[in-house]
PDB file of N, CA and C in Angstrom:
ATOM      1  N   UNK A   1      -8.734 -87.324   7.441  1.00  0.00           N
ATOM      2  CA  UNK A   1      -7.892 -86.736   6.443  1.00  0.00           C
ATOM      3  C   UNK A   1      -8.164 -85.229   6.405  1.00  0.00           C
ATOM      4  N   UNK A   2      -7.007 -84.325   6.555  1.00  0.00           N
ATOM      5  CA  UNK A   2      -7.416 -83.163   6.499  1.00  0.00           C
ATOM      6  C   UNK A   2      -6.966 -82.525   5.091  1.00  0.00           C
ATOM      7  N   UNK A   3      -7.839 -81.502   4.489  1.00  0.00           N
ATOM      8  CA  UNK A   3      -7.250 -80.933   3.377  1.00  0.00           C
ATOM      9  C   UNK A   3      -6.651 -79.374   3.527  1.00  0.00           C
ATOM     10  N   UNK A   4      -5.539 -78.977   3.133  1.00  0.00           N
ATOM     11  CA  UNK A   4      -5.628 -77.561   3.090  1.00  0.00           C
ATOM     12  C   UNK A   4      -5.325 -76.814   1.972  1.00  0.00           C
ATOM     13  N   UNK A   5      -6.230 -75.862   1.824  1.00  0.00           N
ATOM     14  CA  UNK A   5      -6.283 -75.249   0.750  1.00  0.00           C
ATOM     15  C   UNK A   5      -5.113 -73.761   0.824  1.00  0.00           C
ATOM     16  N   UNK A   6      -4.166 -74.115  -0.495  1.00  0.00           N
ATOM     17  CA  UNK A   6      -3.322 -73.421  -0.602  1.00  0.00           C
ATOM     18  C   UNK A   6      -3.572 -72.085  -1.281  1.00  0.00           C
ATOM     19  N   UNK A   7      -3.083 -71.218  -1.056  1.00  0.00           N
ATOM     20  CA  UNK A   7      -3.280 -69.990  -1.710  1.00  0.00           C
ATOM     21  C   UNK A   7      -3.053 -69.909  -3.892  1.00  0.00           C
ATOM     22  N   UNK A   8      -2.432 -71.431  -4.139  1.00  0.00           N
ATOM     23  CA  UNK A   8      -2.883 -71.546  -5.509  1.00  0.00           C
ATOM     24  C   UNK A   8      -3.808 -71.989  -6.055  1.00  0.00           C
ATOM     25  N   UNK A   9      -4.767 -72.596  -4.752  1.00  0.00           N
ATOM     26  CA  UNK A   9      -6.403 -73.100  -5.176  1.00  0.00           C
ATOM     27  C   UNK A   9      -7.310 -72.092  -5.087  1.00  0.00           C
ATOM     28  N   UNK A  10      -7.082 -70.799  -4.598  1.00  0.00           N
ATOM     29  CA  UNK A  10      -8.196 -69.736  -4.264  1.00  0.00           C
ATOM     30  C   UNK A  10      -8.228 -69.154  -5.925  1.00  0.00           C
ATOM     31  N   UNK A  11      -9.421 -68.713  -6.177  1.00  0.00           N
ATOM     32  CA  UNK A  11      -9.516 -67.969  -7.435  1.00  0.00           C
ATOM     33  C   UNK A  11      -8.498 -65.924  -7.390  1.00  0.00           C
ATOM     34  N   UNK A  12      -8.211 -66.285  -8.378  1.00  0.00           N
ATOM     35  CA  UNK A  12      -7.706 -64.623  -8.185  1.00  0.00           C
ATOM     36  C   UNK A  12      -8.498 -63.603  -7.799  1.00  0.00           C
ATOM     37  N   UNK A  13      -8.006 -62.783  -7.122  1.00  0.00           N
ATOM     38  CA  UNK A  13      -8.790 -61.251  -7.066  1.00  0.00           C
ATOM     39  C   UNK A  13      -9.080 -60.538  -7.825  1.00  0.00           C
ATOM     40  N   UNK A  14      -9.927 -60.468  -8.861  1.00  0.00           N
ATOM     41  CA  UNK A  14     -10.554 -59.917  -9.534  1.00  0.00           C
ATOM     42  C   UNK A  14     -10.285 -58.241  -9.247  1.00  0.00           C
ATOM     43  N   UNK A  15      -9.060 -57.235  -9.424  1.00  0.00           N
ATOM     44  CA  UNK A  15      -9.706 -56.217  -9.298  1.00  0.00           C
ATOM     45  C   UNK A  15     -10.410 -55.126  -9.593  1.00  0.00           C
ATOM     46  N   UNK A  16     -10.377 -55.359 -11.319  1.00  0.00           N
ATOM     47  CA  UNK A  16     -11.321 -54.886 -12.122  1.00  0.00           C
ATOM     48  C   UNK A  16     -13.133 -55.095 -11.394  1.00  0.00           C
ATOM     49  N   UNK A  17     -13.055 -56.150 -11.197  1.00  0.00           N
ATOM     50  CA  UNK A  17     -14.551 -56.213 -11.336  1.00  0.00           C
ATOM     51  C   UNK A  17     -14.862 -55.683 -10.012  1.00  0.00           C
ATOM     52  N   UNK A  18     -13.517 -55.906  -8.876  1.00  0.00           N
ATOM     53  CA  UNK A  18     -13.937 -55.411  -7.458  1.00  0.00           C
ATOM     54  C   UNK A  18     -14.367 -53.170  -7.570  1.00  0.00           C
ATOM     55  N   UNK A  19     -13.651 -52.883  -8.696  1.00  0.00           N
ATOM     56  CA  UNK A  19     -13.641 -51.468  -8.628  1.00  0.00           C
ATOM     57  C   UNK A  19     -15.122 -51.063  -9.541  1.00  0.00           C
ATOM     58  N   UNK A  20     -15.753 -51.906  -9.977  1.00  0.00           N
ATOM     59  CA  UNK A  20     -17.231 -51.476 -11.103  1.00  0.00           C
ATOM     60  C   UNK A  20     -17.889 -51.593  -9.677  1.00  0.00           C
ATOM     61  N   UNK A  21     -18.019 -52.874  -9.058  1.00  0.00           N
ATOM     62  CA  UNK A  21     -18.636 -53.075  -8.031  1.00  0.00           C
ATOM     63  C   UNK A  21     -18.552 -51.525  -6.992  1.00  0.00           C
ATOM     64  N   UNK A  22     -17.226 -51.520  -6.531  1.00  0.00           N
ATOM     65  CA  UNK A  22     -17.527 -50.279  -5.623  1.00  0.00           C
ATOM     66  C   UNK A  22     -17.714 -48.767  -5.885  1.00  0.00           C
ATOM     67  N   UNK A  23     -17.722 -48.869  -7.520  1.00  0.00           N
ATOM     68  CA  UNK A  23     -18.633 -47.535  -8.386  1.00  0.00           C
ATOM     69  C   UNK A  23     -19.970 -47.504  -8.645  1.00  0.00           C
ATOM     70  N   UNK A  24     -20.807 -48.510  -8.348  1.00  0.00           N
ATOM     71  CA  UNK A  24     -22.230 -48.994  -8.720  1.00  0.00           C
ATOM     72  C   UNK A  24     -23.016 -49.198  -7.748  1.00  0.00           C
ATOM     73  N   UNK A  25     -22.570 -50.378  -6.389  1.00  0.00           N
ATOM     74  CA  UNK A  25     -23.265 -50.390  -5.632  1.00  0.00           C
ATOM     75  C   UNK A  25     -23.327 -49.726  -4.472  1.00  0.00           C
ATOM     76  N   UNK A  26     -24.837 -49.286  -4.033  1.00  0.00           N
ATOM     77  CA  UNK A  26     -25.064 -48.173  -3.651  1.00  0.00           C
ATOM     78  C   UNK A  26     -25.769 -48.592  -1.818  1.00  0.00           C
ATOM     79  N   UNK A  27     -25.037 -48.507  -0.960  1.00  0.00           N
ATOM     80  CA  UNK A  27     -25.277 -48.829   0.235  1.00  0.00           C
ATOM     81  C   UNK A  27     -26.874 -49.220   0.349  1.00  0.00           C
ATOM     82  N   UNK A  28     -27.485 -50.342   1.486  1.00  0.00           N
ATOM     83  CA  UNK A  28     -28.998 -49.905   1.194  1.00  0.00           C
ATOM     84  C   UNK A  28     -28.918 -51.272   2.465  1.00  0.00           C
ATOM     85  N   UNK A  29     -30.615 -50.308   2.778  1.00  0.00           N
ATOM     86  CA  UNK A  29     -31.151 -51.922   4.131  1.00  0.00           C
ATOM     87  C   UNK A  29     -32.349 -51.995   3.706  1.00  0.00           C
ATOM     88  N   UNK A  30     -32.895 -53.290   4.408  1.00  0.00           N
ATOM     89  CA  UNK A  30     -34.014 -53.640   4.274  1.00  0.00           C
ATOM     90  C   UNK A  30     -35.060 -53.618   5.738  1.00  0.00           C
ATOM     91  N   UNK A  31     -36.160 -53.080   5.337  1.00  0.00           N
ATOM     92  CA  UNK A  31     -36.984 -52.995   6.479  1.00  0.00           C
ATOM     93  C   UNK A  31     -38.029 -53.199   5.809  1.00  0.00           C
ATOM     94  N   UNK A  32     -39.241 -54.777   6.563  1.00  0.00           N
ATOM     95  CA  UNK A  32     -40.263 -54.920   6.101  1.00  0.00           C
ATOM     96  C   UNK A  32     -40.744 -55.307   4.788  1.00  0.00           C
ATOM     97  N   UNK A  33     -39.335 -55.669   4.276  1.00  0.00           N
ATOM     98  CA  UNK A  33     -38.863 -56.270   2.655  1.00  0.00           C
ATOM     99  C   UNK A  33     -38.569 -55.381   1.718  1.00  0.00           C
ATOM    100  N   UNK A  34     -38.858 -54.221   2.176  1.00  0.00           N
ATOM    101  CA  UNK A  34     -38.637 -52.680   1.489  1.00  0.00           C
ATOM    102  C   UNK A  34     -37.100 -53.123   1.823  1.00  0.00           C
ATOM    103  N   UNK A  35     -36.178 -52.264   0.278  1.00  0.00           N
ATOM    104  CA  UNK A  35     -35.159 -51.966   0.221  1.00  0.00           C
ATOM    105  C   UNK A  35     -34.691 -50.604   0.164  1.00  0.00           C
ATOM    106  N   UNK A  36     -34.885 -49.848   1.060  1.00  0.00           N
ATOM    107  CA  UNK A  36     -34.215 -48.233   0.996  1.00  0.00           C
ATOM    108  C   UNK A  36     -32.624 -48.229   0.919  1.00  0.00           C
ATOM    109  N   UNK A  37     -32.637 -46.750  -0.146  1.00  0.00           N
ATOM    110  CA  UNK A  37     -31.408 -47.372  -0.570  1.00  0.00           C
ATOM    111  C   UNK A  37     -30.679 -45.637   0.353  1.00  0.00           C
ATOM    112  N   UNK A  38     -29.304 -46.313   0.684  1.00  0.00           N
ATOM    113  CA  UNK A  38     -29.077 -44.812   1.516  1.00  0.00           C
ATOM    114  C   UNK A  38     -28.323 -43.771   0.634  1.00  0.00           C
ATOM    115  N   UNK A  39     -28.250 -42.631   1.120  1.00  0.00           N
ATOM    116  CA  UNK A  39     -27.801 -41.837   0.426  1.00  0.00           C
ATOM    117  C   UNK A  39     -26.104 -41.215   0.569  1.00  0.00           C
ATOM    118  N   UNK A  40     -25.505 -41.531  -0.336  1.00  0.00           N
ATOM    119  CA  UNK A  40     -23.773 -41.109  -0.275  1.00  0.00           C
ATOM    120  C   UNK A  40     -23.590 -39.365  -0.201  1.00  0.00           C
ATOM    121  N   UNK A  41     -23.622 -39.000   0.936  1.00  0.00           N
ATOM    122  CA  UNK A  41     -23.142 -37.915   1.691  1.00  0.00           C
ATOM    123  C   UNK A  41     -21.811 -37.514   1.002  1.00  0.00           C
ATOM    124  N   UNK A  42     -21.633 -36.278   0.654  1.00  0.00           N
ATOM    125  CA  UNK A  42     -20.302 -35.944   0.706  1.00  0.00           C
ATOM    126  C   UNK A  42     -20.277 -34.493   1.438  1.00  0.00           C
ATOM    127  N   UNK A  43     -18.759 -35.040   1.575  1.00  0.00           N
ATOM    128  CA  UNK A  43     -18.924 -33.664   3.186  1.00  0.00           C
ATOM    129  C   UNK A  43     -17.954 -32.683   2.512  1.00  0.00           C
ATOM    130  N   UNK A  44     -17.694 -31.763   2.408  1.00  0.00           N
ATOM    131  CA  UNK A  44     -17.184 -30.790   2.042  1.00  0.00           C
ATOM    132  C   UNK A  44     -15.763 -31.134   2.756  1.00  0.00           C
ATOM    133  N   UNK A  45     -15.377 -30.685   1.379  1.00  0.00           N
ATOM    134  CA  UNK A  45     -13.438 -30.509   1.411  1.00  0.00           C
ATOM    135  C   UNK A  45     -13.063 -29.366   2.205  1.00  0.00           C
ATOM    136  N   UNK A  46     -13.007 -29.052   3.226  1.00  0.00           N
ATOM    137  CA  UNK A  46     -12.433 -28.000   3.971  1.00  0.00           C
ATOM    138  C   UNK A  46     -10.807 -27.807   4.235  1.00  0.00           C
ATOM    139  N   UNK A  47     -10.005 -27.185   3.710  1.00  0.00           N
ATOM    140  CA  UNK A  47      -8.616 -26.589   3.277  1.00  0.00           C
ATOM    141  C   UNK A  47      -8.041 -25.229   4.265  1.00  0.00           C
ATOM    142  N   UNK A  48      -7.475 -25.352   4.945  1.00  0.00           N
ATOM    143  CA  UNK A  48      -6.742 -23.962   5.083  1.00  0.00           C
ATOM    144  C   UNK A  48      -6.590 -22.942   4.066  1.00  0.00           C
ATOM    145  N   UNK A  49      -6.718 -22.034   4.286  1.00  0.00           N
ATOM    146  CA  UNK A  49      -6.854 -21.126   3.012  1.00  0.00           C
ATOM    147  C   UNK A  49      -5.175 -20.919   2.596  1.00  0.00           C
ATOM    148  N   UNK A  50      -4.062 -20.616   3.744  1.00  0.00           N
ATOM    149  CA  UNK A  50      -2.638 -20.844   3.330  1.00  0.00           C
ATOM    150  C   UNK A  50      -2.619 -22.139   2.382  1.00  0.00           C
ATOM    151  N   UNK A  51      -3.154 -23.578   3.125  1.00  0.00           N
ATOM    152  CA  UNK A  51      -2.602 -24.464   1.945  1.00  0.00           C
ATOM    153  C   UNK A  51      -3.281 -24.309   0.754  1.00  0.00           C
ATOM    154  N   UNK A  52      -4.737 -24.028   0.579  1.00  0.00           N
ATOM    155  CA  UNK A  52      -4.913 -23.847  -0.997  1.00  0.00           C
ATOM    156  C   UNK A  52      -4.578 -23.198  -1.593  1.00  0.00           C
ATOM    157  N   UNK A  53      -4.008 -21.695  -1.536  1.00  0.00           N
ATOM    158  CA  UNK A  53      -2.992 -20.976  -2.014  1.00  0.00           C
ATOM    159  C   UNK A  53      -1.880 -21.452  -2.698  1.00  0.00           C
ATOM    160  N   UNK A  54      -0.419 -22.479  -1.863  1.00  0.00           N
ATOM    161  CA  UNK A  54       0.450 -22.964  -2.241  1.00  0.00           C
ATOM    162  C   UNK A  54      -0.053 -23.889  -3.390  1.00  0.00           C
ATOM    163  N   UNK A  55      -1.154 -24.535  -3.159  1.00  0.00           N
ATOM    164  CA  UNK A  55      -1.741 -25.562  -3.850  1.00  0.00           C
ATOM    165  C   UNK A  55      -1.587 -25.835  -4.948  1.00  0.00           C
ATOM    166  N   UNK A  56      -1.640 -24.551  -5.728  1.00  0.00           N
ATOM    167  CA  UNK A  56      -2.239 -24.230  -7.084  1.00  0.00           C
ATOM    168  C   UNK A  56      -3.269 -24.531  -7.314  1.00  0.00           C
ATOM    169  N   UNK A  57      -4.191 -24.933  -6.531  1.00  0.00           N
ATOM    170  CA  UNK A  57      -5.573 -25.194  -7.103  1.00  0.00           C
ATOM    171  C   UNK A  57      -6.609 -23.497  -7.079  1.00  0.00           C
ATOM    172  N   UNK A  58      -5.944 -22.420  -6.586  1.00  0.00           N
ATOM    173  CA  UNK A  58      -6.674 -21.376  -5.989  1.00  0.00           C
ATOM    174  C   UNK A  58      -6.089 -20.802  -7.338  1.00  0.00           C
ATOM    175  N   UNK A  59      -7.067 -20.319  -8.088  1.00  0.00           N
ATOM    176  CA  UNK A  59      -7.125 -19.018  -9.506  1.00  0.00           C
ATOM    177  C   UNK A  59      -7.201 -17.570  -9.264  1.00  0.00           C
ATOM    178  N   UNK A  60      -7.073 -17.186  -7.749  1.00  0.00           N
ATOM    179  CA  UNK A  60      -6.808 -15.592  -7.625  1.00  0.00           C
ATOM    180  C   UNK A  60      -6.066 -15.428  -6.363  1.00  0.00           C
ATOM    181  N   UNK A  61      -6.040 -14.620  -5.718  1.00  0.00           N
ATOM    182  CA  UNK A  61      -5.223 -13.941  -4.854  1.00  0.00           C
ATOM    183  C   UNK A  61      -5.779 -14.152  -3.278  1.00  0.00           C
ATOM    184  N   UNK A  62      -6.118 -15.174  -2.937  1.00  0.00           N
ATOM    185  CA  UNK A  62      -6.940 -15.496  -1.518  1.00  0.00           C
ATOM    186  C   UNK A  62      -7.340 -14.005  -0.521  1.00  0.00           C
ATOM    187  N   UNK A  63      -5.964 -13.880  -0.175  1.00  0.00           N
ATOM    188  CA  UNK A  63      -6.408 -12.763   0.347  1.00  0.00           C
ATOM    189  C   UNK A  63      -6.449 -11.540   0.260  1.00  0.00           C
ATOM    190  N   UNK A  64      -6.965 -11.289  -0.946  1.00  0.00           N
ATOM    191  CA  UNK A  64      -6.876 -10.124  -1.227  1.00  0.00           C
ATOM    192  C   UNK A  64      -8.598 -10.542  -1.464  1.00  0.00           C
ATOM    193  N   UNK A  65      -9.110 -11.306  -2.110  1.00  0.00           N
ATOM    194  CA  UNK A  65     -10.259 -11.711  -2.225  1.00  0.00           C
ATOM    195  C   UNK A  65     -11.217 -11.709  -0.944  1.00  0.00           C
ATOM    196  N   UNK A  66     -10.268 -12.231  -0.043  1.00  0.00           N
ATOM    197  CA  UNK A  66     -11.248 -12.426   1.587  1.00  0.00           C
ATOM    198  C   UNK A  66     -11.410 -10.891   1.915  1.00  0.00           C
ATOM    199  N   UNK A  67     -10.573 -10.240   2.133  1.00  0.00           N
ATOM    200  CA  UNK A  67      -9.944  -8.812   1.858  1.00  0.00           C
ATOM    201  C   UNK A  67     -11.389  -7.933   1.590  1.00  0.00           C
ATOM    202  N   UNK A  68     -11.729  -8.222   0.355  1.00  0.00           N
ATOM    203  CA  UNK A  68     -12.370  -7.188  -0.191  1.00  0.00           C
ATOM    204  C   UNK A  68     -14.044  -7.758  -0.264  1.00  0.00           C
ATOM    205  N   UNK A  69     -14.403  -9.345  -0.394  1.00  0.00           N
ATOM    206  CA  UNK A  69     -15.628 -10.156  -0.435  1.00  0.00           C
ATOM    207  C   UNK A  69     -15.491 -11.042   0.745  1.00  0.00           C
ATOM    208  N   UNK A  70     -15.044 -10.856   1.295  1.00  0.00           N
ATOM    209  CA  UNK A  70     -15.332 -11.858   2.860  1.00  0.00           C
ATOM    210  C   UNK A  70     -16.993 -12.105   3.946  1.00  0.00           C
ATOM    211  N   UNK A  71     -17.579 -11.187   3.365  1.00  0.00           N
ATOM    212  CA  UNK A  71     -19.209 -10.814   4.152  1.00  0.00           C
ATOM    213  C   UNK A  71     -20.175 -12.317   2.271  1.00  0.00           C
ATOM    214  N   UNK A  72     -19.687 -11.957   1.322  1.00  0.00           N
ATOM    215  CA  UNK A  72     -20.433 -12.447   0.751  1.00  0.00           C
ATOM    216  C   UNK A  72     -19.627 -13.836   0.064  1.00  0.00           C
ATOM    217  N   UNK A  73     -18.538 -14.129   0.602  1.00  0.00           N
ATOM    218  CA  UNK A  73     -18.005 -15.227   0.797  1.00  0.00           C
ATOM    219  C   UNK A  73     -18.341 -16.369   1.801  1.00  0.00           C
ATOM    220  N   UNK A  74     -18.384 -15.524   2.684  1.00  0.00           N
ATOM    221  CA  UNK A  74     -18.799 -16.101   4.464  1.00  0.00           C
ATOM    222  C   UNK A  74     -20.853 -17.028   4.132  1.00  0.00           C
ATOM    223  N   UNK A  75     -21.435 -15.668   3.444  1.00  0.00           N
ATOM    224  CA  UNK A  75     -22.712 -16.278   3.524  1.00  0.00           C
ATOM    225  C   UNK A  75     -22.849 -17.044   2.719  1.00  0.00           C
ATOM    226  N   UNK A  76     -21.938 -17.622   1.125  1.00  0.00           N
ATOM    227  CA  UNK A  76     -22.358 -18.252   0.311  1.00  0.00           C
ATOM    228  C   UNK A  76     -21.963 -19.952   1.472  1.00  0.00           C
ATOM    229  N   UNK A  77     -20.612 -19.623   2.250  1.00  0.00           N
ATOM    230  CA  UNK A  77     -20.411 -20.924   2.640  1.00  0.00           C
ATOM    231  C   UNK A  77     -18.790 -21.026   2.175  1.00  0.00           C
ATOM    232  N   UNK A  78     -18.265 -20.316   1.337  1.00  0.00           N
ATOM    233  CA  UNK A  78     -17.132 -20.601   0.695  1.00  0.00           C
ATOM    234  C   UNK A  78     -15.962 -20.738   1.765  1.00  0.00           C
ATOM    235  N   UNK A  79     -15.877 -19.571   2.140  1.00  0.00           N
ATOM    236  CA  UNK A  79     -14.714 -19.691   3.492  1.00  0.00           C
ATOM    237  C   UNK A  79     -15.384 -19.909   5.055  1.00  0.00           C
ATOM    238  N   UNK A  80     -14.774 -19.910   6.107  1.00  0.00           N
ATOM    239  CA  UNK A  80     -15.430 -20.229   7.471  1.00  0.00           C
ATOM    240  C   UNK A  80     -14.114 -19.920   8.204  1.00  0.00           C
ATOM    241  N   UNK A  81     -14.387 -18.934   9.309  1.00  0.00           N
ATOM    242  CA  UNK A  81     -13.250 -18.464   9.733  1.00  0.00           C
ATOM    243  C   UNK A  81     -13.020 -19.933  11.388  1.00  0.00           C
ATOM    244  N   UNK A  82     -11.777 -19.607  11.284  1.00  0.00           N
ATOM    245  CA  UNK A  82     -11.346 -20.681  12.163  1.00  0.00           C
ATOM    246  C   UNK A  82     -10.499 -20.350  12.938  1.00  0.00           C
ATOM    247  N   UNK A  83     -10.752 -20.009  14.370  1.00  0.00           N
ATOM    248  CA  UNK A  83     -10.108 -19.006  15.470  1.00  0.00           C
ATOM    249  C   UNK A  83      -9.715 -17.873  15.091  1.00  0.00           C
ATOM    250  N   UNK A  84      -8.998 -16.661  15.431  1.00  0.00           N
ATOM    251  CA  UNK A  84      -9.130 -15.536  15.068  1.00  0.00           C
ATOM    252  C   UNK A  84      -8.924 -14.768  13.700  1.00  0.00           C
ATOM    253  N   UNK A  85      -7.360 -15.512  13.453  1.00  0.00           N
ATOM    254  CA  UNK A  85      -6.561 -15.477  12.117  1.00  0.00           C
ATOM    255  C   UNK A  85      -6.900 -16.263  11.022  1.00  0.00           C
ATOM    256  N   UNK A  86      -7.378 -17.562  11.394  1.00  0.00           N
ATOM    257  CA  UNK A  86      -7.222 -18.654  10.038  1.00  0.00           C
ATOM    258  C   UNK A  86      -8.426 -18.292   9.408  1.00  0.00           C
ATOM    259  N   UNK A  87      -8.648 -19.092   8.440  1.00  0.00           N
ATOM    260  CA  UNK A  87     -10.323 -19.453   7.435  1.00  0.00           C
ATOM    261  C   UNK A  87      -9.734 -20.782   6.642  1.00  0.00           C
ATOM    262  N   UNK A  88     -10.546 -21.181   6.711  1.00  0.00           N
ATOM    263  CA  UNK A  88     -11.084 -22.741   5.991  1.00  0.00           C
ATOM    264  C   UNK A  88     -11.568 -22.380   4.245  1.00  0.00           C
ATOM    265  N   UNK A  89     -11.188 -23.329   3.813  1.00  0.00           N
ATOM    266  CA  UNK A  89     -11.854 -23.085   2.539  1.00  0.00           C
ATOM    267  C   UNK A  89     -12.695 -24.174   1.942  1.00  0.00           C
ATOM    268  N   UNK A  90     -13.893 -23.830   1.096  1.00  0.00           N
ATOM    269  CA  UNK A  90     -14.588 -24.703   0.731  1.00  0.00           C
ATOM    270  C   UNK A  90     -14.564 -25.294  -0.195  1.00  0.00           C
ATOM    271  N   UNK A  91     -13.739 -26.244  -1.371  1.00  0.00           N
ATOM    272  CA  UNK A  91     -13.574 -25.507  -2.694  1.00  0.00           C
ATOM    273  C   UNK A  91     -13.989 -25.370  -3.483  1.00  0.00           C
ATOM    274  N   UNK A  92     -15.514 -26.433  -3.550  1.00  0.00           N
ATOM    275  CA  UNK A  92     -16.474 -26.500  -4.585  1.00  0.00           C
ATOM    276  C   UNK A  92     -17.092 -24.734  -4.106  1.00  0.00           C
ATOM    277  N   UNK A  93     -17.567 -24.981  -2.934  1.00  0.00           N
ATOM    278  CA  UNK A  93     -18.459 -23.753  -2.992  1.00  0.00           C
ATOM    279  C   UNK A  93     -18.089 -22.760  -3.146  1.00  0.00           C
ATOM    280  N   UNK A  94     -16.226 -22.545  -3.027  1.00  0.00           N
ATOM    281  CA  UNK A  94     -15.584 -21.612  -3.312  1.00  0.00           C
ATOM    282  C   UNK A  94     -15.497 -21.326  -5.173  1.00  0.00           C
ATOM    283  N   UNK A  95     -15.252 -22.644  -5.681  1.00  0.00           N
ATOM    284  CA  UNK A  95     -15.362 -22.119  -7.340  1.00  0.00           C
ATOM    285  C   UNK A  95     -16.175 -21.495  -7.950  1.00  0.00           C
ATOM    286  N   UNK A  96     -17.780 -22.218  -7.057  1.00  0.00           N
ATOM    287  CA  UNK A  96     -18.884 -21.676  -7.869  1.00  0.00           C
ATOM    288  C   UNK A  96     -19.175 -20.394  -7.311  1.00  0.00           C
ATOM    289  N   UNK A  97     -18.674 -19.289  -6.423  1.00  0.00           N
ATOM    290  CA  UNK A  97     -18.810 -18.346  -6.466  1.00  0.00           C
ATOM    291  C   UNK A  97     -18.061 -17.639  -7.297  1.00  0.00           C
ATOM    292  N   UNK A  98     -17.088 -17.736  -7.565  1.00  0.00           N
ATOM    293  CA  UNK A  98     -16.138 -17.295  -8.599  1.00  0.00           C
ATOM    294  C   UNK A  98     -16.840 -16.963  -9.553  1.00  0.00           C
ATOM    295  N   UNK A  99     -17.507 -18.425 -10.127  1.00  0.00           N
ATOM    296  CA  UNK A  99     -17.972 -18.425 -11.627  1.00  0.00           C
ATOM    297  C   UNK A  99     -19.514 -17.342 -11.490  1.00  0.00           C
ATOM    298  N   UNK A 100     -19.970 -17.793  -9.762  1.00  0.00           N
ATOM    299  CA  UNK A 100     -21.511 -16.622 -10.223  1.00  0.00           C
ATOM    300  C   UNK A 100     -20.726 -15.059  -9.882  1.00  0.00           C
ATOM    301  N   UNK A 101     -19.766 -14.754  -9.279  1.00  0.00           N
ATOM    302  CA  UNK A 101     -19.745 -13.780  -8.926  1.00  0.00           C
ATOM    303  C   UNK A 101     -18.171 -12.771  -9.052  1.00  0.00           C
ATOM    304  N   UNK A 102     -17.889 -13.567  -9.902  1.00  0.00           N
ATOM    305  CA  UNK A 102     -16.436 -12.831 -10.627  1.00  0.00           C
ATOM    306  C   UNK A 102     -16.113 -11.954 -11.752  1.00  0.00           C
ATOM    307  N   UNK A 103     -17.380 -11.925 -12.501  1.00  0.00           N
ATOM    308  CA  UNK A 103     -17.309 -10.930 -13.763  1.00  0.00           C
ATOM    309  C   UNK A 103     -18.028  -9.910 -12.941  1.00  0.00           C
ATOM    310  N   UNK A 104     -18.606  -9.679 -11.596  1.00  0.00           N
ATOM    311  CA  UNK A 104     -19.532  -8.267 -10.558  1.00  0.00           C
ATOM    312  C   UNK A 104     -18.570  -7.490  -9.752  1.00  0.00           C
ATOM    313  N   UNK A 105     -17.480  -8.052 -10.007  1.00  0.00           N
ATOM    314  CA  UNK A 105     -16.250  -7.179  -9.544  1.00  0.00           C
ATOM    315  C   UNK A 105     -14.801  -6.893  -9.761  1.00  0.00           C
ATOM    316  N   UNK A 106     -14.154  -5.862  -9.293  1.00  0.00           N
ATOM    317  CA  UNK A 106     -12.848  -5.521 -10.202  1.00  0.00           C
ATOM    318  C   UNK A 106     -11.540  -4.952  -9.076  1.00  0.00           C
ATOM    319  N   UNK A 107     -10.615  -4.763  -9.961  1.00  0.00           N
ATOM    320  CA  UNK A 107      -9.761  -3.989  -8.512  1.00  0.00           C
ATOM    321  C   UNK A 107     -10.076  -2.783  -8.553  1.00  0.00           C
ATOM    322  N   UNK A 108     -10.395  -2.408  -6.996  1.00  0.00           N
ATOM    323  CA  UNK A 108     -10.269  -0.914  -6.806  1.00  0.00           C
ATOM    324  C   UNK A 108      -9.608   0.097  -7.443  1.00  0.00           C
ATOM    325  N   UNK A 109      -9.914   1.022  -8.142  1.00  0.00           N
ATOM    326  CA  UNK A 109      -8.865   1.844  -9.035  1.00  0.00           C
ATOM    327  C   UNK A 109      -8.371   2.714  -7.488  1.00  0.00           C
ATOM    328  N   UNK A 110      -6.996   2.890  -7.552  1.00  0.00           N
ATOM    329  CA  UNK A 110      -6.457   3.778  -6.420  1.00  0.00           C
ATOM    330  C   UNK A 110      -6.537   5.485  -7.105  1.00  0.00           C
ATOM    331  N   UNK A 111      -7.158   6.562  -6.311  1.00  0.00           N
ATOM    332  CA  UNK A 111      -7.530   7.924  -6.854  1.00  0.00           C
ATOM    333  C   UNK A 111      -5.911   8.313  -7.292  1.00  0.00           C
ATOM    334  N   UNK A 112      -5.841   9.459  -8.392  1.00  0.00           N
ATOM    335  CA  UNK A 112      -4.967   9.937  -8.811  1.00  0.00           C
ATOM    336  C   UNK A 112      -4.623  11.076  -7.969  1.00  0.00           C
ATOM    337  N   UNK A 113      -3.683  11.555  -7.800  1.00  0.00           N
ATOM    338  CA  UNK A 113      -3.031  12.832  -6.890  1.00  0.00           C
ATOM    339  C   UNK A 113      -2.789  13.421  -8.071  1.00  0.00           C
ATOM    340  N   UNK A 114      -3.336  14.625  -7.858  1.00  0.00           N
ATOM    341  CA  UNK A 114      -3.193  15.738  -8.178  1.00  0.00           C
ATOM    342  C   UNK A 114      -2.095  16.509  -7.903  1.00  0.00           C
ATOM    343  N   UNK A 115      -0.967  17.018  -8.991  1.00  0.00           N
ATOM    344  CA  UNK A 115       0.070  17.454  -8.536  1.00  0.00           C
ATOM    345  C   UNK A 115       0.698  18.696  -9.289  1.00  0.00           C
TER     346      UNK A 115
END
């Protein structure tokens, strides 16, 4: 006698409980009964600097910014140039320079002519 189990005998999919689950548990192996647990990497959001512009997620003037802080942009990590013309953007590391380093500078005042 064979039985088959229909798709109205399976229990429902839970997907509440499937989404706590994949907010909580935290990858991990065992070696030697030790449980090391691994660590969730996140890799940096890297953006064209054109598309974060259109984005609206960008709060100033890209390039006018690369423009004038591009040497202390470059070393925080924020932008990364990408073949001759482009740059990449970072955007976390790009905000938090903003926030450490946006009240240390201003627009260039252009000199007055004398006339």
């Amino acid at each position: 006698m064979t039985t088959h189990v229909g798709l109205h005998n399976l229990p429902m999919y839970n997907y509440k409980y499937t989404q706590i689950l994949d907010e909580s548990v935290t990858p991990s192996t065992t070696i030697n009964n030790e449980v090391f647990m691994m660590q969730n990497e996140q890799h940096p959001q890297l953006t064209p600097a054109a598309e974060f512009e259109r984005s609206g997620r960008c709060p100033v003037n890209l390039r006018w910014l690369i423009f004038h802080q591009k040497e202390s942009l470059e070393e925080e990590g924020a932008i990364i140039r990408f073949g001759k013309r482009r740059w990449l953007v970072d955007e976390d590391k790009f905000i938090s320079w903003i926030r450490e380093n946006g009240s240390s500078f201003s627009t260039p005042k252009k000199p007055k002519l004398i006339s």
